[in-house]
PDB file of N, CA and C in Angstrom:
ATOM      1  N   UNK A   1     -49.090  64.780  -6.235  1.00  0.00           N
ATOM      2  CA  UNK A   1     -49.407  65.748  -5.198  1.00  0.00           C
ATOM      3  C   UNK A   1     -49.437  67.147  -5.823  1.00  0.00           C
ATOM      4  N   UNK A   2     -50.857  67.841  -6.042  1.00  0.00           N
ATOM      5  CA  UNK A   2     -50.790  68.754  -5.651  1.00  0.00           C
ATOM      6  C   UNK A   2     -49.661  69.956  -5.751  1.00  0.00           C
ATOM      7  N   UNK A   3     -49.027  70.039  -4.666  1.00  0.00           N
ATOM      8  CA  UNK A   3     -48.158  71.039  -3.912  1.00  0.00           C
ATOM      9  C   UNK A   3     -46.589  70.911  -3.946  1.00  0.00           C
ATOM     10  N   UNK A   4     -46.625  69.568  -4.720  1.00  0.00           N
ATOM     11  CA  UNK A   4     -45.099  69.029  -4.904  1.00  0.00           C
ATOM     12  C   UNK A   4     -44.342  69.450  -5.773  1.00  0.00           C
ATOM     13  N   UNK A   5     -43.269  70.292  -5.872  1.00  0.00           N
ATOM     14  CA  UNK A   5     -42.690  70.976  -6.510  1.00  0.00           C
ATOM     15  C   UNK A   5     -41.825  69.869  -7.584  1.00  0.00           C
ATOM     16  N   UNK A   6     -41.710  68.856  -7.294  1.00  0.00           N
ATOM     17  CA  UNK A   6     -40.932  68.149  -8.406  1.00  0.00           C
ATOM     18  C   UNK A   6     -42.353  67.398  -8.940  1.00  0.00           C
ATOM     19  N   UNK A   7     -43.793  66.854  -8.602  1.00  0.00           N
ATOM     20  CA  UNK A   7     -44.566  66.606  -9.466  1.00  0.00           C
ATOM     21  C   UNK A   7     -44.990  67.172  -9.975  1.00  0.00           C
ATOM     22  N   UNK A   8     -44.942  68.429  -9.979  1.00  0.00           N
ATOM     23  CA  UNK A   8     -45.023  69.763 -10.944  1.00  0.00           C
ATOM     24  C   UNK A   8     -44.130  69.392 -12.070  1.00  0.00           C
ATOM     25  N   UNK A   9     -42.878  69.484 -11.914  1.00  0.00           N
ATOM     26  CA  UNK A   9     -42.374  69.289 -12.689  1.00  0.00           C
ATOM     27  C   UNK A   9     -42.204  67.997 -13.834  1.00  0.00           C
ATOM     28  N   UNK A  10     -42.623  66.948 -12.750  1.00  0.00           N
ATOM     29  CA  UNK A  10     -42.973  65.755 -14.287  1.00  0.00           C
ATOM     30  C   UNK A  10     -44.263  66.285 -14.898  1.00  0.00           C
ATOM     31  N   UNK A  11     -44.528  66.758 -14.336  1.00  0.00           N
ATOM     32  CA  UNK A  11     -46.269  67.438 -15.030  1.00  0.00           C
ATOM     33  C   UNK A  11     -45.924  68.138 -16.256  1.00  0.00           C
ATOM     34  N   UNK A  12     -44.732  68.673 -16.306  1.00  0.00           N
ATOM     35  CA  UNK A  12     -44.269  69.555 -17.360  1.00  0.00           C
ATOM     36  C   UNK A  12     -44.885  71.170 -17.169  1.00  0.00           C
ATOM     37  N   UNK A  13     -45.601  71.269 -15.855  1.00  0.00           N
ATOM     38  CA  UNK A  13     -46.078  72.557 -15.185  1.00  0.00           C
ATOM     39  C   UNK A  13     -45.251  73.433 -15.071  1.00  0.00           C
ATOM     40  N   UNK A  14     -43.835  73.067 -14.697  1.00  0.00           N
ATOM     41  CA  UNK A  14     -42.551  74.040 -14.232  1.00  0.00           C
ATOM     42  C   UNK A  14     -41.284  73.546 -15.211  1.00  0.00           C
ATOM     43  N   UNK A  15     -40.656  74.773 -15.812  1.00  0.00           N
ATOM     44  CA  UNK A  15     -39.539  73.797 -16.855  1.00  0.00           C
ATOM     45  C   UNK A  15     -38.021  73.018 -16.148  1.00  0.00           C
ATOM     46  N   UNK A  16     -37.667  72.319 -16.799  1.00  0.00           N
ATOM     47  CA  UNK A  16     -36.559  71.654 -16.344  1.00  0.00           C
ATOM     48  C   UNK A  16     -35.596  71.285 -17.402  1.00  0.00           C
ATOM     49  N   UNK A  17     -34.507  71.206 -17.098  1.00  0.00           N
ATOM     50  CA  UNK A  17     -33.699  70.487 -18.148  1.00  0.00           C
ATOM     51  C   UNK A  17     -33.346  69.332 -17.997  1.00  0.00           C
ATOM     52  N   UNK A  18     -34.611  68.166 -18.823  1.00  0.00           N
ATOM     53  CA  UNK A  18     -34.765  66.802 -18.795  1.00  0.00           C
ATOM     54  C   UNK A  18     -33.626  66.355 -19.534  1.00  0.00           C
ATOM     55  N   UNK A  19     -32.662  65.092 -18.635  1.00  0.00           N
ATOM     56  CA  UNK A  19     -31.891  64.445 -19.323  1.00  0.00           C
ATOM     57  C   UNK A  19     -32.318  63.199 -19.593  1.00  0.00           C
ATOM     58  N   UNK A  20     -32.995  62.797 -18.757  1.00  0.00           N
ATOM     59  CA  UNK A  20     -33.904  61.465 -19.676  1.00  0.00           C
ATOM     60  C   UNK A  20     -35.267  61.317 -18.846  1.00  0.00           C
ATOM     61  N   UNK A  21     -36.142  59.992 -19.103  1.00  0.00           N
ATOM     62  CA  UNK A  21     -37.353  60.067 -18.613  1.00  0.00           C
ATOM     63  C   UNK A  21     -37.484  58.523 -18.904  1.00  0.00           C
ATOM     64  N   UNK A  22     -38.227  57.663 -18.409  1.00  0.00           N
ATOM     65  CA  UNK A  22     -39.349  56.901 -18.952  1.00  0.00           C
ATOM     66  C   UNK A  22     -40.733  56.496 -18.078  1.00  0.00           C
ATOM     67  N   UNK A  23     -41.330  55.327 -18.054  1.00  0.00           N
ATOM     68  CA  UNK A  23     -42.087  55.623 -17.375  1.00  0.00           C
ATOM     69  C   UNK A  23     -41.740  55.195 -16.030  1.00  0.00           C
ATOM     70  N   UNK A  24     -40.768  55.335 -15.017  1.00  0.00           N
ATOM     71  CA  UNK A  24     -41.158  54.742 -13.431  1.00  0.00           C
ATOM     72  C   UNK A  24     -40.157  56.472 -13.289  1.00  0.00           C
ATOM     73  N   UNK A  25     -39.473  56.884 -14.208  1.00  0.00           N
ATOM     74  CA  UNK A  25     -38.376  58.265 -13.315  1.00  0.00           C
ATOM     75  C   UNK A  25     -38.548  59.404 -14.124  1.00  0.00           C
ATOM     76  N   UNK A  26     -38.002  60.572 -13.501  1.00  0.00           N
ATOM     77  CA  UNK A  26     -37.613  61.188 -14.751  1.00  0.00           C
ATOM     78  C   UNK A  26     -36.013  62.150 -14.067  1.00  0.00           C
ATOM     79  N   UNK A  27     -35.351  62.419 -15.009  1.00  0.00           N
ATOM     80  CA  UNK A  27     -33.924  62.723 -14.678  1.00  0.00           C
ATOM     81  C   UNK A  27     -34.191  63.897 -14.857  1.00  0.00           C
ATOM     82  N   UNK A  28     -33.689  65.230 -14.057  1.00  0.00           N
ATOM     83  CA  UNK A  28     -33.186  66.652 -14.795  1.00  0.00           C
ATOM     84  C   UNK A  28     -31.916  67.008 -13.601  1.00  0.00           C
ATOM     85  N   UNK A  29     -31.411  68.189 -14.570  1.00  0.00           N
ATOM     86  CA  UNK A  29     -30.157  68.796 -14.357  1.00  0.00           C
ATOM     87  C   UNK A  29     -30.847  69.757 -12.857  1.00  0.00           C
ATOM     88  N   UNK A  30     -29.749  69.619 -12.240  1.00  0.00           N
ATOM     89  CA  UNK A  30     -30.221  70.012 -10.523  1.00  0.00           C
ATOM     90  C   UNK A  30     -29.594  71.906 -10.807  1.00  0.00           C
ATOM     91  N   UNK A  31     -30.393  72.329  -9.948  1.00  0.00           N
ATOM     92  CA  UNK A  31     -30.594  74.290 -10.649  1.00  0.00           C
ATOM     93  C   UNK A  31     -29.245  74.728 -10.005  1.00  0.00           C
ATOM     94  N   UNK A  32     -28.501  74.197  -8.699  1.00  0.00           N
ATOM     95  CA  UNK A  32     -27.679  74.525  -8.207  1.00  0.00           C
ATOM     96  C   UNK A  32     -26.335  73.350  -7.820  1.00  0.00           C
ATOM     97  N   UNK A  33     -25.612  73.129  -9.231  1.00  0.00           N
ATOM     98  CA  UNK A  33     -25.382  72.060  -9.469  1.00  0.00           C
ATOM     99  C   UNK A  33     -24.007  71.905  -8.310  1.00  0.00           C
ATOM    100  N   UNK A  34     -23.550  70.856  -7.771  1.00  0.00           N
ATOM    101  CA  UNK A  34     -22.452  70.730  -6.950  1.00  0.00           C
ATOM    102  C   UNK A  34     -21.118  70.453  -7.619  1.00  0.00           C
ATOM    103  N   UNK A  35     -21.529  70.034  -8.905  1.00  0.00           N
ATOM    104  CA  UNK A  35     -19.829  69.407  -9.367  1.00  0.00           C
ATOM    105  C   UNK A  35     -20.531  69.097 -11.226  1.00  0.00           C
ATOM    106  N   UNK A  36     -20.075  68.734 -12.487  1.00  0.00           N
ATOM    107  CA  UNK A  36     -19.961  68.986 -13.403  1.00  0.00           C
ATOM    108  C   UNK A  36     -21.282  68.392 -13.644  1.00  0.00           C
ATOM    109  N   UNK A  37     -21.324  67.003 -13.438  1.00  0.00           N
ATOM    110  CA  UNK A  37     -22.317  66.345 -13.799  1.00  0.00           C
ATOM    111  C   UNK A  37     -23.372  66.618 -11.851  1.00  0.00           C
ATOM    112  N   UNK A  38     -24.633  67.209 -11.989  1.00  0.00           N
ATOM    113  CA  UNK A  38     -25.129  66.790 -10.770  1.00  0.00           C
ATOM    114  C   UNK A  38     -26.792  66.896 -11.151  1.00  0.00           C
ATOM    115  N   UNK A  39     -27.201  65.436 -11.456  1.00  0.00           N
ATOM    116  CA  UNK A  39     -28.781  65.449 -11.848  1.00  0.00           C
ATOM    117  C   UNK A  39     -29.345  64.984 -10.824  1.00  0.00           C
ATOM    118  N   UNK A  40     -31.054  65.166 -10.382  1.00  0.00           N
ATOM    119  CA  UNK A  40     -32.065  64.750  -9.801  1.00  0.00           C
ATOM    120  C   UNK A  40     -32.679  63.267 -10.600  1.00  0.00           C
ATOM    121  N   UNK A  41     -32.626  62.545 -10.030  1.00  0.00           N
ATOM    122  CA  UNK A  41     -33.129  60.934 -10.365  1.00  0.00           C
ATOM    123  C   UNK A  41     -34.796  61.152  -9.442  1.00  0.00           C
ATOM    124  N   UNK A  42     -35.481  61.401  -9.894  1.00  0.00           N
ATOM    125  CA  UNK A  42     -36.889  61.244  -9.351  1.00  0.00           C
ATOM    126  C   UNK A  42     -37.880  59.827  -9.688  1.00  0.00           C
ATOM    127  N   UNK A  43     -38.978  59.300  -9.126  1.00  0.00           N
ATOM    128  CA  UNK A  43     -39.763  58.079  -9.195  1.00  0.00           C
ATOM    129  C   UNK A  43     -40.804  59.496  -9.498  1.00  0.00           C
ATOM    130  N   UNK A  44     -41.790  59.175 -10.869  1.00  0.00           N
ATOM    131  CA  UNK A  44     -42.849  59.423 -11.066  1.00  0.00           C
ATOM    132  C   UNK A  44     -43.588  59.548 -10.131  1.00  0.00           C
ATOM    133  N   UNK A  45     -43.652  57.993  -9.103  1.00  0.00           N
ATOM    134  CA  UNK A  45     -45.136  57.932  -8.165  1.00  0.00           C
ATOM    135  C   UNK A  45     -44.353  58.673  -6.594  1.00  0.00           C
ATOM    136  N   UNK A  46     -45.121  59.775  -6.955  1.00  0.00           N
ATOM    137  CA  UNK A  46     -44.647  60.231  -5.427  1.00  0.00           C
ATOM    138  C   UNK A  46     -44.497  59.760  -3.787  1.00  0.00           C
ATOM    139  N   UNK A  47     -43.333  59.585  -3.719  1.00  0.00           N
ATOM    140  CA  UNK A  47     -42.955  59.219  -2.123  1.00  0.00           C
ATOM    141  C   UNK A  47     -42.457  60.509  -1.425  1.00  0.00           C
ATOM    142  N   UNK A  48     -42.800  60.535  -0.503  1.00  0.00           N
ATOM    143  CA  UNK A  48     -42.400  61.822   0.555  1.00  0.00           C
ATOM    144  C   UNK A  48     -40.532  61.864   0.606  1.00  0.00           C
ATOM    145  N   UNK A  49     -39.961  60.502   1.503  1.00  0.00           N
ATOM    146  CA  UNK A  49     -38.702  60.481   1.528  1.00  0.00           C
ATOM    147  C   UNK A  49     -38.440  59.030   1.594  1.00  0.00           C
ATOM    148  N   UNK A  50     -37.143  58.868   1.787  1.00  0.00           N
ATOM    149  CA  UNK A  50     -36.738  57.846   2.379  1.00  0.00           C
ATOM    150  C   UNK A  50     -37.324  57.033   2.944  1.00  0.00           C
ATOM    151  N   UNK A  51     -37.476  58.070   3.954  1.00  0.00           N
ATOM    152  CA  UNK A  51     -37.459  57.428   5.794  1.00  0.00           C
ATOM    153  C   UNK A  51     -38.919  56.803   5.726  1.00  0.00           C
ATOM    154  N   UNK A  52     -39.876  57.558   4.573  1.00  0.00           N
ATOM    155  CA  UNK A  52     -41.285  57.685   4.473  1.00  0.00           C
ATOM    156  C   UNK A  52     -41.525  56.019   3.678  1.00  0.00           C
ATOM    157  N   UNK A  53     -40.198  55.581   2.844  1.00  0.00           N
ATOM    158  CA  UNK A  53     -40.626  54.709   1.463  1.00  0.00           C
ATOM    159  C   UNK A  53     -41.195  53.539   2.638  1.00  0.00           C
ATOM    160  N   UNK A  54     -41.982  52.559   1.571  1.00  0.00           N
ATOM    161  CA  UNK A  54     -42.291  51.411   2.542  1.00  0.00           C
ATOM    162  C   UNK A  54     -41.352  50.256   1.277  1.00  0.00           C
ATOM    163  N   UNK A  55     -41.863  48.996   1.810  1.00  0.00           N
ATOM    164  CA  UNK A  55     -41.273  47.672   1.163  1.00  0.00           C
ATOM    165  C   UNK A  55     -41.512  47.468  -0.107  1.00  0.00           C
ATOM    166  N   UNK A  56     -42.928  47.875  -0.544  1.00  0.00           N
ATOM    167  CA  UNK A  56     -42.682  48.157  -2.250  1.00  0.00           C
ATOM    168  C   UNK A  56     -41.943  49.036  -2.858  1.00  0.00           C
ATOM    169  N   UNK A  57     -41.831  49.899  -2.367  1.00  0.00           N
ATOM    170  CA  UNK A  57     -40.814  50.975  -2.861  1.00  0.00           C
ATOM    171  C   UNK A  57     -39.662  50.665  -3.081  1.00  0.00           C
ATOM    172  N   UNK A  58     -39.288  49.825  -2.651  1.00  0.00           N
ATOM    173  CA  UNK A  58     -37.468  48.917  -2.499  1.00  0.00           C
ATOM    174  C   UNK A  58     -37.213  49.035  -4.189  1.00  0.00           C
ATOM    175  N   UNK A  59     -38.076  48.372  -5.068  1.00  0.00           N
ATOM    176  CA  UNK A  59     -37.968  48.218  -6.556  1.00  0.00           C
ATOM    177  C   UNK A  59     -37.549  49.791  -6.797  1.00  0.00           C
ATOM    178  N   UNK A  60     -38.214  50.591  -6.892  1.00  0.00           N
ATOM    179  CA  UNK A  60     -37.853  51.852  -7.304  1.00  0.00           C
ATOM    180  C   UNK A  60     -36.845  52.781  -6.884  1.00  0.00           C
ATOM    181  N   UNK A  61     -36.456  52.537  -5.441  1.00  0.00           N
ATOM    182  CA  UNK A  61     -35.274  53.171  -5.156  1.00  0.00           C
ATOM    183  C   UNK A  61     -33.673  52.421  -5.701  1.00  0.00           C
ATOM    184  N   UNK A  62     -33.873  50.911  -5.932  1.00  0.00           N
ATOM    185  CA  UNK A  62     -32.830  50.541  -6.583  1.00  0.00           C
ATOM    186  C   UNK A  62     -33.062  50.758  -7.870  1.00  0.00           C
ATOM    187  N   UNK A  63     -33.983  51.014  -8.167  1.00  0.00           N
ATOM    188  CA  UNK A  63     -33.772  51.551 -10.320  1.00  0.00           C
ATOM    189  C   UNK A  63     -33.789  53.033 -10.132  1.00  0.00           C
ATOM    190  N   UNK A  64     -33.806  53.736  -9.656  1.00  0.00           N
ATOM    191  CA  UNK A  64     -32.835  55.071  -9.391  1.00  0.00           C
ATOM    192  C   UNK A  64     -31.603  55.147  -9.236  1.00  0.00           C
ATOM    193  N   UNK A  65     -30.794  53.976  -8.233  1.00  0.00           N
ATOM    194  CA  UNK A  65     -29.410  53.649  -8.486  1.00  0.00           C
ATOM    195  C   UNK A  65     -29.273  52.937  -9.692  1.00  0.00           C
ATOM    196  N   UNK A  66     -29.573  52.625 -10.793  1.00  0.00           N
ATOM    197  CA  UNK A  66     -29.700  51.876 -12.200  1.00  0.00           C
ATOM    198  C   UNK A  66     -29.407  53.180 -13.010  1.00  0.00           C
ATOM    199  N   UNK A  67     -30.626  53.732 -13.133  1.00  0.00           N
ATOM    200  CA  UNK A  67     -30.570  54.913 -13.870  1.00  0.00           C
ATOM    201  C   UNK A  67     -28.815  55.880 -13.291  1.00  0.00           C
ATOM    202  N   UNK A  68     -28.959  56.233 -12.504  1.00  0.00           N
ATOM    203  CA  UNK A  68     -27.829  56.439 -12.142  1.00  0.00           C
ATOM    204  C   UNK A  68     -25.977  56.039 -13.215  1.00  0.00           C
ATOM    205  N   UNK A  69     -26.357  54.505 -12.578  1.00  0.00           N
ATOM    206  CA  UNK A  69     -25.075  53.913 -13.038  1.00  0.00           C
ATOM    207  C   UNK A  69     -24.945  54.293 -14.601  1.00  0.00           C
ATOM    208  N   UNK A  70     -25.983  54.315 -15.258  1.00  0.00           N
ATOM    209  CA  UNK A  70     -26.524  54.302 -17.067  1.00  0.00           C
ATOM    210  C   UNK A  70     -26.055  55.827 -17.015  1.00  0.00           C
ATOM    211  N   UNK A  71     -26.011  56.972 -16.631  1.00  0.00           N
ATOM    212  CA  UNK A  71     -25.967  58.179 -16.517  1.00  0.00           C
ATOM    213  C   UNK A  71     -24.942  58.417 -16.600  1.00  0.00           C
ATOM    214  N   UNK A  72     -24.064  57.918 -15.581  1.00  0.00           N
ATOM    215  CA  UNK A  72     -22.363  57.882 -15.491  1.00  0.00           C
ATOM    216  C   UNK A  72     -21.427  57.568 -16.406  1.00  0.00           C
ATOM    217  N   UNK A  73     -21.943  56.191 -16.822  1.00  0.00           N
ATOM    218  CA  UNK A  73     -21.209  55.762 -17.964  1.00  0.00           C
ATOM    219  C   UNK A  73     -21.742  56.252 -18.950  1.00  0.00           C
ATOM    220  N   UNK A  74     -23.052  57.203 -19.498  1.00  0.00           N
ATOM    221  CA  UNK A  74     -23.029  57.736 -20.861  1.00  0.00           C
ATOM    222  C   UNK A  74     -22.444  59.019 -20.969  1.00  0.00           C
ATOM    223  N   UNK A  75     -22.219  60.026 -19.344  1.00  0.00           N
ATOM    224  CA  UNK A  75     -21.397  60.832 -19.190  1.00  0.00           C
ATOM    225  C   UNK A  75     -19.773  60.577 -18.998  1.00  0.00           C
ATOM    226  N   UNK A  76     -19.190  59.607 -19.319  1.00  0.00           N
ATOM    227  CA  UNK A  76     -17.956  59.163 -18.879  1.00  0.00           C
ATOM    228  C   UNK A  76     -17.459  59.405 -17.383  1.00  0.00           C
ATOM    229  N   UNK A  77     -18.205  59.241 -16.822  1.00  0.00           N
ATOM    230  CA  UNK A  77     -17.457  59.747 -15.054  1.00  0.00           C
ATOM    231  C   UNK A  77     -17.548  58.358 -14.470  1.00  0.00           C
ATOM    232  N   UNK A  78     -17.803  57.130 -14.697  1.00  0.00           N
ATOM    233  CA  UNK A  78     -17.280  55.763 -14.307  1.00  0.00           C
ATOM    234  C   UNK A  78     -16.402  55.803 -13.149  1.00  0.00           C
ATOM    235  N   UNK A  79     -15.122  56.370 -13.427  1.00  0.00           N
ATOM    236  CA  UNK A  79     -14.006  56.577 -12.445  1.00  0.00           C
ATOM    237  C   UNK A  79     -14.438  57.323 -10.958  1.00  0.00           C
ATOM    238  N   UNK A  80     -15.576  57.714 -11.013  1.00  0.00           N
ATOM    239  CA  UNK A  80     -16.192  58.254  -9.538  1.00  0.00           C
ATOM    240  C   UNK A  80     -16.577  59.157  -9.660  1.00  0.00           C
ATOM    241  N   UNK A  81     -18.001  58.977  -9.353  1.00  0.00           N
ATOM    242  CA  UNK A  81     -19.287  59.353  -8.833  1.00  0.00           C
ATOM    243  C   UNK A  81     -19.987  59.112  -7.476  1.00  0.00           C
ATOM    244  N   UNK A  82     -20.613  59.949  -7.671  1.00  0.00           N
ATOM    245  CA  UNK A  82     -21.746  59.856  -5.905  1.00  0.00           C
ATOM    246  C   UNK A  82     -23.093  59.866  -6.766  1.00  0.00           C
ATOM    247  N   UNK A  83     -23.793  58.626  -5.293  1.00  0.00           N
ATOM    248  CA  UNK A  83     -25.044  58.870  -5.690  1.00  0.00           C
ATOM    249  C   UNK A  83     -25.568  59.076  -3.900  1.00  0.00           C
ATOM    250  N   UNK A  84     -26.313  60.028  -3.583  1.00  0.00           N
ATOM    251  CA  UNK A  84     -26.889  60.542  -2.475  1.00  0.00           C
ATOM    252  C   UNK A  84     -28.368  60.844  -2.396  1.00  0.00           C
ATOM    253  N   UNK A  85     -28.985  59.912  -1.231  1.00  0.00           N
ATOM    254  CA  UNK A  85     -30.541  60.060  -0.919  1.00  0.00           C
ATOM    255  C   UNK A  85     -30.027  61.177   0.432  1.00  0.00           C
ATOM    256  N   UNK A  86     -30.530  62.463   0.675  1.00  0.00           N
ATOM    257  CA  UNK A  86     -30.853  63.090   1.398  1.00  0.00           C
ATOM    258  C   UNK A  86     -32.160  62.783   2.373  1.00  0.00           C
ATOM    259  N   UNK A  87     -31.544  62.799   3.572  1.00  0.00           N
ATOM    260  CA  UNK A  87     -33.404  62.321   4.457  1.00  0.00           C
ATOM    261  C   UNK A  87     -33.144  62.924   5.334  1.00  0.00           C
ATOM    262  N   UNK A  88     -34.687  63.933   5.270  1.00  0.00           N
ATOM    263  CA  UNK A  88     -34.839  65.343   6.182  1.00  0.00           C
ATOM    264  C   UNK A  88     -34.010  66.455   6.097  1.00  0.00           C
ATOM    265  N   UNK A  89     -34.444  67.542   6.900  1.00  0.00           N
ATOM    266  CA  UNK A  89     -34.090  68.513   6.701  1.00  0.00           C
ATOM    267  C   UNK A  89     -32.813  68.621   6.851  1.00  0.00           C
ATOM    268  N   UNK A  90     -32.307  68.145   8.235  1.00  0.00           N
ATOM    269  CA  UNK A  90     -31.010  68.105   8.917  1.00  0.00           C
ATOM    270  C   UNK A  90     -29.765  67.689   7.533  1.00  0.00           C
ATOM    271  N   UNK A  91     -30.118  66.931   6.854  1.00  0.00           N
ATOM    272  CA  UNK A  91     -29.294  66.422   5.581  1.00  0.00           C
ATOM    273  C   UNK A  91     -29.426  67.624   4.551  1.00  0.00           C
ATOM    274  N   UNK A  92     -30.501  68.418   4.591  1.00  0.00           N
ATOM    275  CA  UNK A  92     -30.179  69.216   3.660  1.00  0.00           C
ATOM    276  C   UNK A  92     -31.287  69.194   2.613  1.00  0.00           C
ATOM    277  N   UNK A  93     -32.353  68.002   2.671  1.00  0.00           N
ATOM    278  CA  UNK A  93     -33.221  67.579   2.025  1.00  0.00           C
ATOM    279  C   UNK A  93     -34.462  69.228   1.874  1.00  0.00           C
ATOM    280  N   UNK A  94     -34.591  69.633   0.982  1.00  0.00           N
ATOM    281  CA  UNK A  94     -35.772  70.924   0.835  1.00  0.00           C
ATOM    282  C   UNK A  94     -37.137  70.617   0.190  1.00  0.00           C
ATOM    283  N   UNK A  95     -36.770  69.325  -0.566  1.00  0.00           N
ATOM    284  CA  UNK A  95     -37.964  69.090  -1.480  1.00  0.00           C
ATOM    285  C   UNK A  95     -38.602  67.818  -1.240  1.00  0.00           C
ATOM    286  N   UNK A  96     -39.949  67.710  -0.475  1.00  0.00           N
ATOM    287  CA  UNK A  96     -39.946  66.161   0.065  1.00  0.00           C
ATOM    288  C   UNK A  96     -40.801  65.569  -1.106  1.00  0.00           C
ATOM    289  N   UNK A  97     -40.368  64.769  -1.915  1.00  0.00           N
ATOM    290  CA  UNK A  97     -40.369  63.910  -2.880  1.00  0.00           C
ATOM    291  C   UNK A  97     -39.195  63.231  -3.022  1.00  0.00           C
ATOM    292  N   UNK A  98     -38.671  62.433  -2.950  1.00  0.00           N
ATOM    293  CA  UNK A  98     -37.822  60.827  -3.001  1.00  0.00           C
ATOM    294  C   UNK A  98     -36.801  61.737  -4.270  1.00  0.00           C
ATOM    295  N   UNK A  99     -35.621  61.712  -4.214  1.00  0.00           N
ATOM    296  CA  UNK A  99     -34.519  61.955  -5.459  1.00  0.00           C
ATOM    297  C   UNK A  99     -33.172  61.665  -4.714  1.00  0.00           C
ATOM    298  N   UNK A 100     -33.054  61.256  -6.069  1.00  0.00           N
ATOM    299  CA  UNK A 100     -31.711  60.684  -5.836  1.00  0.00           C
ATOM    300  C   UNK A 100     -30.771  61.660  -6.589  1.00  0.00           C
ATOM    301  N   UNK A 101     -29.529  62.422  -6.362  1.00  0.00           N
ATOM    302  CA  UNK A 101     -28.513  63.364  -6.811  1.00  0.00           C
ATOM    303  C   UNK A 101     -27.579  62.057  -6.845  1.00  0.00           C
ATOM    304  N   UNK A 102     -26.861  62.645  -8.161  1.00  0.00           N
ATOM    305  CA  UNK A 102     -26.090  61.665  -9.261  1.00  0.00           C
ATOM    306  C   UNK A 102     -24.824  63.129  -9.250  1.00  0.00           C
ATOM    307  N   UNK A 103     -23.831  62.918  -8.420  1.00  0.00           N
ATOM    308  CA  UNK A 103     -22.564  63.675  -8.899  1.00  0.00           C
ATOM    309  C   UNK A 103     -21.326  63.439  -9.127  1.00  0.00           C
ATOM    310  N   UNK A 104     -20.810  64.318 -10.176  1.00  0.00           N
ATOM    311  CA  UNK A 104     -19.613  63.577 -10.591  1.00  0.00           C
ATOM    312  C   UNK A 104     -18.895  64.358 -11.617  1.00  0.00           C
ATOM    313  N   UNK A 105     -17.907  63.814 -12.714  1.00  0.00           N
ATOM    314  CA  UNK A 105     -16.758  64.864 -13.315  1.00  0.00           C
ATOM    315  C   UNK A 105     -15.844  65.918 -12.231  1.00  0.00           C
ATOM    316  N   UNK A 106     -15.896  65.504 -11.427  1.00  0.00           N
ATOM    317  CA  UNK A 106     -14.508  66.153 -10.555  1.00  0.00           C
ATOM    318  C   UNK A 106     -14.596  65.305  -9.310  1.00  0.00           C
ATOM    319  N   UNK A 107     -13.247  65.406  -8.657  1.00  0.00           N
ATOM    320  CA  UNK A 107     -12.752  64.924  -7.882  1.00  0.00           C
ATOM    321  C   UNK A 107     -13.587  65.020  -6.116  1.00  0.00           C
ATOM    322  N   UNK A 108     -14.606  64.220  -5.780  1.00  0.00           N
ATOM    323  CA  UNK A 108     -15.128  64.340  -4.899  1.00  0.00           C
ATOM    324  C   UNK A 108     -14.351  64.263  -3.266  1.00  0.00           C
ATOM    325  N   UNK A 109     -14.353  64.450  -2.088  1.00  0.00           N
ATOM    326  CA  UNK A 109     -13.677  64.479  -0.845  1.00  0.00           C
ATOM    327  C   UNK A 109     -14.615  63.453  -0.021  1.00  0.00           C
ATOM    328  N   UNK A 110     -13.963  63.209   0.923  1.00  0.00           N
ATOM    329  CA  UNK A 110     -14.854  62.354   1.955  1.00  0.00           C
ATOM    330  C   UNK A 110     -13.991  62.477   3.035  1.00  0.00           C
ATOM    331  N   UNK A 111     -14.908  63.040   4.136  1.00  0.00           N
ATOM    332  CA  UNK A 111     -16.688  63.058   4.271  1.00  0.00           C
ATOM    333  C   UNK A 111     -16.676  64.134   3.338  1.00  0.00           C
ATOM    334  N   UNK A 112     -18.148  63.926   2.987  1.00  0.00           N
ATOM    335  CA  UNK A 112     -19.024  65.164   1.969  1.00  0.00           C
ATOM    336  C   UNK A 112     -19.303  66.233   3.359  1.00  0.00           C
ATOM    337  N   UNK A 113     -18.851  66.930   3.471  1.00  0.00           N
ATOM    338  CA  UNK A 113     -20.145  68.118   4.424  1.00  0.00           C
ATOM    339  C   UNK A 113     -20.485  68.128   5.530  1.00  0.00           C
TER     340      UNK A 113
END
């Protein structure tokens, strides 16, 4: 898309600080981070949101929780992490393209917010 501020960014149009990539995601460090470790897990093929994915999409939103888990344990935060899909605005969601936030290295609360 066009107008999509994170397919901009796999475009390599806008810079980021890529922590990994291959071809179905690409990972970067989130600009306003919540806690030590807090990256964006994105799907290359653009989906709006969540609420938007359909039944093929199922594959790709669970290898975002993959990538994820691989993230944690090469950052040592194993002992607890969050992984959070935001859907819509009301959640807080600003950027409609599908990401998954990976946070962790400190002591998280529940409820979040």
């Amino acid at each position: 898309m066009d107008d999509c501020l994170f397919c901009k960014i796999i475009a390599g149009k806008i810079p980021s600080r890529k922590v990994y990539e291959d071809d179905k995601v690409y990972v970067f460090e989130d600009i306003h981070p919540k806690a030590p470790t807090h990256v964006l897990i994105i799907p290359k093929r653009h989906i709006r949101g969540l609420k938007e994915a359909q039944e093929d999409d199922a594959e790709i939103i669970g290898y975002c929780h993959l990538v994820a888990a691989n993230i944690a344990r090469d950052r040592g935060i194993e002992d607890g992490y969050r992984t959070v899909y935001n859907v819509g605005p009301g959640s807080g969601q600003s950027v409609f393209h599908l990401h998954l936030h990976l946070l962790g290295g400190r002591h998280l609360t529940w409820p979040p917010g």
